[in-house]
N, C-alpha and C. Protein backbone atom coordinates (compact mmCIF):
# COMPACT_ATOMS: atom_id res chain seq x y z
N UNK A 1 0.85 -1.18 0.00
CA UNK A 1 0.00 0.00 0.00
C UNK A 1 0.90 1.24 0.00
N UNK A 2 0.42 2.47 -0.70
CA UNK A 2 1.15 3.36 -0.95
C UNK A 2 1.26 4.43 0.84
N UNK A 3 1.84 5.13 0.33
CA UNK A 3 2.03 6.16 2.03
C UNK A 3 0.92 7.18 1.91
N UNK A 4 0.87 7.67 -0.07
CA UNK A 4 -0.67 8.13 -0.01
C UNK A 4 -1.93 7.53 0.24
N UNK A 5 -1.82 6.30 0.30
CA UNK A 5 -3.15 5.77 0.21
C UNK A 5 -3.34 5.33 2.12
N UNK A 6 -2.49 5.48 2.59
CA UNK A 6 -2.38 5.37 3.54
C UNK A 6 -2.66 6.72 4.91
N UNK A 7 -2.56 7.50 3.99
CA UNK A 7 -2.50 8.94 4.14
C UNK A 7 -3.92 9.34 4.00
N UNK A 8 -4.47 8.78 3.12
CA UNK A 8 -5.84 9.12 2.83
C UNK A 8 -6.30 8.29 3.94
N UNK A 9 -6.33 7.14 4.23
CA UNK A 9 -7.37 6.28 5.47
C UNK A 9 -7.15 6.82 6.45
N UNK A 10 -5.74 7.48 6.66
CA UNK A 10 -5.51 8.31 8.41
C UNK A 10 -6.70 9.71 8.25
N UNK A 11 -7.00 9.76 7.03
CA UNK A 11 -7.58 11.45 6.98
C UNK A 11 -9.09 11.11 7.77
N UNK A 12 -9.39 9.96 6.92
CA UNK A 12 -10.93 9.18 7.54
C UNK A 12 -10.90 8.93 8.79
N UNK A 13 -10.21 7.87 9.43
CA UNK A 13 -9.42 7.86 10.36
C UNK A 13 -10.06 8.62 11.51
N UNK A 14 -9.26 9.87 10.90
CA UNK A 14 -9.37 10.98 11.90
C UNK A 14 -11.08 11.50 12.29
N UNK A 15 -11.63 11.32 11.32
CA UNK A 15 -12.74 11.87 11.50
C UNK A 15 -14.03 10.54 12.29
N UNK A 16 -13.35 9.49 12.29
CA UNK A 16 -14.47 8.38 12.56
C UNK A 16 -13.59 8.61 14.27
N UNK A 17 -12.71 9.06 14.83
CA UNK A 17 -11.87 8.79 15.97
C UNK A 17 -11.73 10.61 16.92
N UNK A 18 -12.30 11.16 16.08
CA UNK A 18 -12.33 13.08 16.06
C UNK A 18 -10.83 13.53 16.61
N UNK A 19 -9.75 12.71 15.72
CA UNK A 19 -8.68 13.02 16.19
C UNK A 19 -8.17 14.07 15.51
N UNK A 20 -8.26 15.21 15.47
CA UNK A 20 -7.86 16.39 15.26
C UNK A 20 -6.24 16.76 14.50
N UNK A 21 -5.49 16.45 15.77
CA UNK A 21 -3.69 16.10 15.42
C UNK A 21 -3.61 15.55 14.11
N UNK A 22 -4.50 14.22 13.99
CA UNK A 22 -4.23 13.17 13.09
C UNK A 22 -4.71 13.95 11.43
N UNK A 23 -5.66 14.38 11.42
CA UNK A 23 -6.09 15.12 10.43
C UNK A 23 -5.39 16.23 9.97
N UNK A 24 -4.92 16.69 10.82
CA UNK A 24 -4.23 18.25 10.71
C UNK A 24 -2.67 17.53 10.38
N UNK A 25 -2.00 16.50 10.46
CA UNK A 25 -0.93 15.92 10.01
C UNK A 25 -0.77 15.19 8.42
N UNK A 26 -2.18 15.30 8.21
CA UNK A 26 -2.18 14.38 6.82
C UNK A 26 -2.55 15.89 5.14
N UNK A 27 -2.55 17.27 5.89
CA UNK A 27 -3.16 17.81 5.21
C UNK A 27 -2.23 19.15 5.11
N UNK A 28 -1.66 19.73 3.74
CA UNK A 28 -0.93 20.70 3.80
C UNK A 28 -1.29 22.35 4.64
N UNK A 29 -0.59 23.11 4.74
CA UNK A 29 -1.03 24.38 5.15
C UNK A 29 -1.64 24.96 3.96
N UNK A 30 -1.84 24.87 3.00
CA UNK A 30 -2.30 25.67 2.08
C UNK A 30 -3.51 24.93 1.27
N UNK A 31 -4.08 23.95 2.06
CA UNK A 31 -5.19 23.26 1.66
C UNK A 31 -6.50 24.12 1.04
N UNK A 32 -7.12 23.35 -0.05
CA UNK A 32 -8.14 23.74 -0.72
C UNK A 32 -9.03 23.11 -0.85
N UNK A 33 -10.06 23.33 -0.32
CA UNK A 33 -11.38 22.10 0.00
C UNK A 33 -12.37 22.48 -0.81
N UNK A 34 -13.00 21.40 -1.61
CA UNK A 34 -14.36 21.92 -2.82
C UNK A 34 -14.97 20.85 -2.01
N UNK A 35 -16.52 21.48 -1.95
CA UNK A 35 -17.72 20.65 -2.00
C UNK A 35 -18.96 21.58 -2.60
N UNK A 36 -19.98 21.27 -3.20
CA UNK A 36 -20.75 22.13 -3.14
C UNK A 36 -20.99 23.71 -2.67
N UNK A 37 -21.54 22.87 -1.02
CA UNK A 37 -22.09 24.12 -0.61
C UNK A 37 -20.26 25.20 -0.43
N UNK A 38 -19.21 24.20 -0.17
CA UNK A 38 -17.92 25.10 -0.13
C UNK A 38 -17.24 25.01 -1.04
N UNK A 39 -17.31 26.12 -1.94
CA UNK A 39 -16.26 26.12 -3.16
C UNK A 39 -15.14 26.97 -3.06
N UNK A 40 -13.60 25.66 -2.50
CA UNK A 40 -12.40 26.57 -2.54
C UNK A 40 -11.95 27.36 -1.38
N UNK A 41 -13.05 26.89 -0.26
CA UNK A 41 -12.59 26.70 1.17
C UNK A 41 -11.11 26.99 1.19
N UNK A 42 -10.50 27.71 2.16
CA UNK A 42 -9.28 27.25 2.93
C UNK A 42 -9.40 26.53 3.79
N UNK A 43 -7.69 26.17 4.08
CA UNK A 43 -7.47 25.07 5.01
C UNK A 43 -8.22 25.66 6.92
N UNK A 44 -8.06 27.32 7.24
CA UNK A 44 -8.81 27.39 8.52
C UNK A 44 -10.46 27.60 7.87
N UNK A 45 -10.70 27.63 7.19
CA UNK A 45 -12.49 27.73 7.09
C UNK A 45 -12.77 26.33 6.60
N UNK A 46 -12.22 25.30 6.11
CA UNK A 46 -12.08 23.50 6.51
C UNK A 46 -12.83 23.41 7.86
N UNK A 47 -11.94 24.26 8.80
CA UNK A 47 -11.54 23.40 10.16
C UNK A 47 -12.88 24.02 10.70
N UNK A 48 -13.45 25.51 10.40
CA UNK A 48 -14.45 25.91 11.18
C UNK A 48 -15.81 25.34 10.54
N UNK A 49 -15.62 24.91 9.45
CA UNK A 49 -17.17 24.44 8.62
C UNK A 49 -17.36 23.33 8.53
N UNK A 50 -16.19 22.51 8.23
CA UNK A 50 -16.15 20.86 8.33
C UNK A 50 -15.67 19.83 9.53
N UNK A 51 -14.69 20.45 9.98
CA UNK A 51 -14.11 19.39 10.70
C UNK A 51 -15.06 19.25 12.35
N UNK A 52 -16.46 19.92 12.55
CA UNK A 52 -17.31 19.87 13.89
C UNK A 52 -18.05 18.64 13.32
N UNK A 53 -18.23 18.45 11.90
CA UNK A 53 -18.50 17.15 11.61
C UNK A 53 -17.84 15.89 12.01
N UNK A 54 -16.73 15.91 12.67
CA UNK A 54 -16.56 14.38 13.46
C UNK A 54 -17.08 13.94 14.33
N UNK A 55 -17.88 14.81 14.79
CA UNK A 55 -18.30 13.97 15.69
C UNK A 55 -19.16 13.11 15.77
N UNK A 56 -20.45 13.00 14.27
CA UNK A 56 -21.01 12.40 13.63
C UNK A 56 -20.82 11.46 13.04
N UNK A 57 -19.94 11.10 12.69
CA UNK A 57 -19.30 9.76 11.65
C UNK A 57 -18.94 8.33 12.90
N UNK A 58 -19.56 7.55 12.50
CA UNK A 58 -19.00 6.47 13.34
C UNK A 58 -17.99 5.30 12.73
N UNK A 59 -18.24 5.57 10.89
CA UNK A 59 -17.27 4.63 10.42
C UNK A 59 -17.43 4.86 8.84
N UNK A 60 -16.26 4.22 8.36
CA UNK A 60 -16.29 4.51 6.49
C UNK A 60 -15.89 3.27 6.13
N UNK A 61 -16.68 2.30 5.34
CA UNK A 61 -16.01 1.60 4.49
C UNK A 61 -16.04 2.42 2.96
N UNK A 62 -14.78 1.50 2.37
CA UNK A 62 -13.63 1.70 1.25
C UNK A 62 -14.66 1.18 0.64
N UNK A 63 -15.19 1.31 -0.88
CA UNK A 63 -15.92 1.04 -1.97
C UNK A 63 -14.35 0.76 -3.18
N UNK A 64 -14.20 1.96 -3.38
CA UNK A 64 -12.83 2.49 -3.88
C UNK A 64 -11.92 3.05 -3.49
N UNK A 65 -10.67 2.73 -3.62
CA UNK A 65 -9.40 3.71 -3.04
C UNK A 65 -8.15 3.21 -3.77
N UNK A 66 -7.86 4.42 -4.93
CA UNK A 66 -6.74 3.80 -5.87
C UNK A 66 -5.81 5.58 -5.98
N UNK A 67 -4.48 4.92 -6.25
CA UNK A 67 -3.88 6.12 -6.52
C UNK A 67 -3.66 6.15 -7.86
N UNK A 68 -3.95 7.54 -8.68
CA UNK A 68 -3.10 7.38 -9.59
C UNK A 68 -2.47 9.00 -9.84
N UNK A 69 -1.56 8.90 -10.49
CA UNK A 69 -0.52 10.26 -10.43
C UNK A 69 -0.64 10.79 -9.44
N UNK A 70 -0.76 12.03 -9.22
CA UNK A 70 -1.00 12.81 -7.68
C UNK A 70 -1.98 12.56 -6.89
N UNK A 71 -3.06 11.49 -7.37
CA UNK A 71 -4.22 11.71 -6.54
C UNK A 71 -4.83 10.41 -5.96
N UNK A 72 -5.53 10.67 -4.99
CA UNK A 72 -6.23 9.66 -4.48
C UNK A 72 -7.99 9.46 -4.33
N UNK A 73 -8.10 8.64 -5.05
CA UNK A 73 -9.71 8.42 -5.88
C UNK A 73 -10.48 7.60 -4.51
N UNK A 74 -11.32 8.19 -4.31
CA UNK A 74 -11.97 7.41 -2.63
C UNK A 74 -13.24 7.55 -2.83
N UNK A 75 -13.91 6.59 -2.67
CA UNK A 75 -15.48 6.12 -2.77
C UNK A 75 -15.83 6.13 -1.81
N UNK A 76 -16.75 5.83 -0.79
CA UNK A 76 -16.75 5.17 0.94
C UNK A 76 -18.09 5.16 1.03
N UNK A 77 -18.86 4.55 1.85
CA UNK A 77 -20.26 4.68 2.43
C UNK A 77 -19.88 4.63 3.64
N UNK A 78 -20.92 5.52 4.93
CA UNK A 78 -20.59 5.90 5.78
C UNK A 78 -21.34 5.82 6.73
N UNK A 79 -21.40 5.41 7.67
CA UNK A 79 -21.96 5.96 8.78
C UNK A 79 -22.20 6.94 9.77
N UNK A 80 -23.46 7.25 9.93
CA UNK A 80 -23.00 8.59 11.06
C UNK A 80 -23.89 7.80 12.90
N UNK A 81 -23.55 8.43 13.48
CA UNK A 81 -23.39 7.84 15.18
C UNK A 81 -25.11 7.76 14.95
N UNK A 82 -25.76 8.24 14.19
CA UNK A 82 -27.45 7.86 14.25
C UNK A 82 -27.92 6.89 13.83
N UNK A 83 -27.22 6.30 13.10
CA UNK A 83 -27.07 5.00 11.95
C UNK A 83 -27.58 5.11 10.84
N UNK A 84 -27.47 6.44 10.31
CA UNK A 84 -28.10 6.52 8.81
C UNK A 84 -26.56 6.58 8.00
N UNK A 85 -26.66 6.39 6.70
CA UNK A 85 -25.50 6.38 6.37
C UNK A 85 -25.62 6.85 4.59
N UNK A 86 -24.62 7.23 4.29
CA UNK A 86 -24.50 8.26 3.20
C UNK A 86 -22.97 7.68 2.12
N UNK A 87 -23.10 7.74 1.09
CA UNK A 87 -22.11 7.17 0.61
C UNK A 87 -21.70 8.63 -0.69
N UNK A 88 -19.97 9.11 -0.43
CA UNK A 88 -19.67 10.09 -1.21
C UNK A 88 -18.31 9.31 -2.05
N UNK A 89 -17.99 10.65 -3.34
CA UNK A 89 -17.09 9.81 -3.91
C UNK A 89 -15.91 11.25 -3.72
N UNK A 90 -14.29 11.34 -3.43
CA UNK A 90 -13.55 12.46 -3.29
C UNK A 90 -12.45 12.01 -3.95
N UNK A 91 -12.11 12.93 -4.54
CA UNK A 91 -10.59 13.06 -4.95
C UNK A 91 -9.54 14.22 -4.28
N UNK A 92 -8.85 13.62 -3.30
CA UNK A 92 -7.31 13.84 -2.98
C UNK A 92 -6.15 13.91 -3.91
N UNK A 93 -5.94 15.68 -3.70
CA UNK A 93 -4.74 15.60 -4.47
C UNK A 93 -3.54 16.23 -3.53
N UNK A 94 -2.30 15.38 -4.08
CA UNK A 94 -1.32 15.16 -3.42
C UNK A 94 -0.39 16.15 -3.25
N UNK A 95 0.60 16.73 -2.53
CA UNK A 95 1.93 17.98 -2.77
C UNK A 95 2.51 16.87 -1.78
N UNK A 96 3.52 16.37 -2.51
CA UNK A 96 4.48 15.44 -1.42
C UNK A 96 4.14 14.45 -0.76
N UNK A 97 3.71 14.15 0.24
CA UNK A 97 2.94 12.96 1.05
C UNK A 97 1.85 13.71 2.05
N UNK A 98 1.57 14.84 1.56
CA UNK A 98 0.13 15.16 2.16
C UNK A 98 -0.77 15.88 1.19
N UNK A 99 -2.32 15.54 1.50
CA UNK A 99 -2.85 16.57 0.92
C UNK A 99 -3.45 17.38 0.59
N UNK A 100 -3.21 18.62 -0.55
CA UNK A 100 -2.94 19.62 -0.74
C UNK A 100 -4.54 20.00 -1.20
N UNK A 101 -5.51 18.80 -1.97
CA UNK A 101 -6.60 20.35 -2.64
C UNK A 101 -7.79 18.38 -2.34
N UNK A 102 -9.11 18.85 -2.16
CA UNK A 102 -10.25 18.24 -1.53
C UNK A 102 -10.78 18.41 -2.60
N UNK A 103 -11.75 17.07 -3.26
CA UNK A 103 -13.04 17.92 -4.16
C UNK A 103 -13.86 16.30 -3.57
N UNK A 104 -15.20 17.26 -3.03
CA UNK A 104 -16.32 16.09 -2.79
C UNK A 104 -16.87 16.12 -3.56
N UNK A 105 -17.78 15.12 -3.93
CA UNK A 105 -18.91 14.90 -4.67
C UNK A 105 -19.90 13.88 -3.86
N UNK A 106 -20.91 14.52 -3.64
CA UNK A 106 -22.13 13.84 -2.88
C UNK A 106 -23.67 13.52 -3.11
N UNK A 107 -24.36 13.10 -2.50
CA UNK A 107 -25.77 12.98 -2.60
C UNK A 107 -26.20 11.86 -2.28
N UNK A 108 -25.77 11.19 -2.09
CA UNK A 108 -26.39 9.55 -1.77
C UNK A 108 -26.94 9.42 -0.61
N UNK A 109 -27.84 9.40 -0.13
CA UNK A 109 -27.98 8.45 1.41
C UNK A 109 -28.40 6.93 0.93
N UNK A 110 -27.98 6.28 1.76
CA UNK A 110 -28.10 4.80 1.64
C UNK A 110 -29.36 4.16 2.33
């Protein structure tokens, strides 16, 4: 297994465990987060809009998780601590062994 792809499960990881450190270690200072409702987020408006979401998630399984060139392609269905669960697809892109720019794509509940 690669150190990115490895890198990517600590990011999940972090959020099924609300380990903070752990997240904030896998992700550059100059991070760029896309989702919908956030297009192009920075890395501190990440932390104030997204990351109060851990505390909700109770677990992610892997659907998909492949690297190719800089990036890391991640599928997952998810759980949240209510037991409803939601399945998104993201691409991680890489600067070195952390990373650098977020794009979600969502809508599913399961």
């Amino acid at each position: 297994m690669s150190d990115r792809i490895e890198t990517a499960r600590n990011s999940y990881r972090a959020y099924e465990t609300g380990d903070r450190a752990l997240i904030e270690a896998c992700l550059t200072d100059e991070l760029i987060f896309y989702s919908p409702p956030d297009p192009g987020i920075d890395r501190a408006t990440y932390f104030e809009r997204c990351w109060p979401n851990a505390g909700n998630v109770a677990k992610f399984e892997f659907v998909r998780l492949f690297e190719h060139v800089d990036e890391v392609i991640v599928t997952y269905e998810s759980t949240r601590t209510d037991g409803s669960r939601f399945r998104n697809t993201e691409v991680l892109t890489f600067e070195g062994d952390k990373i650098r720019r977020v794009e979600v794509y969502f809508g599913w509940n399961l």
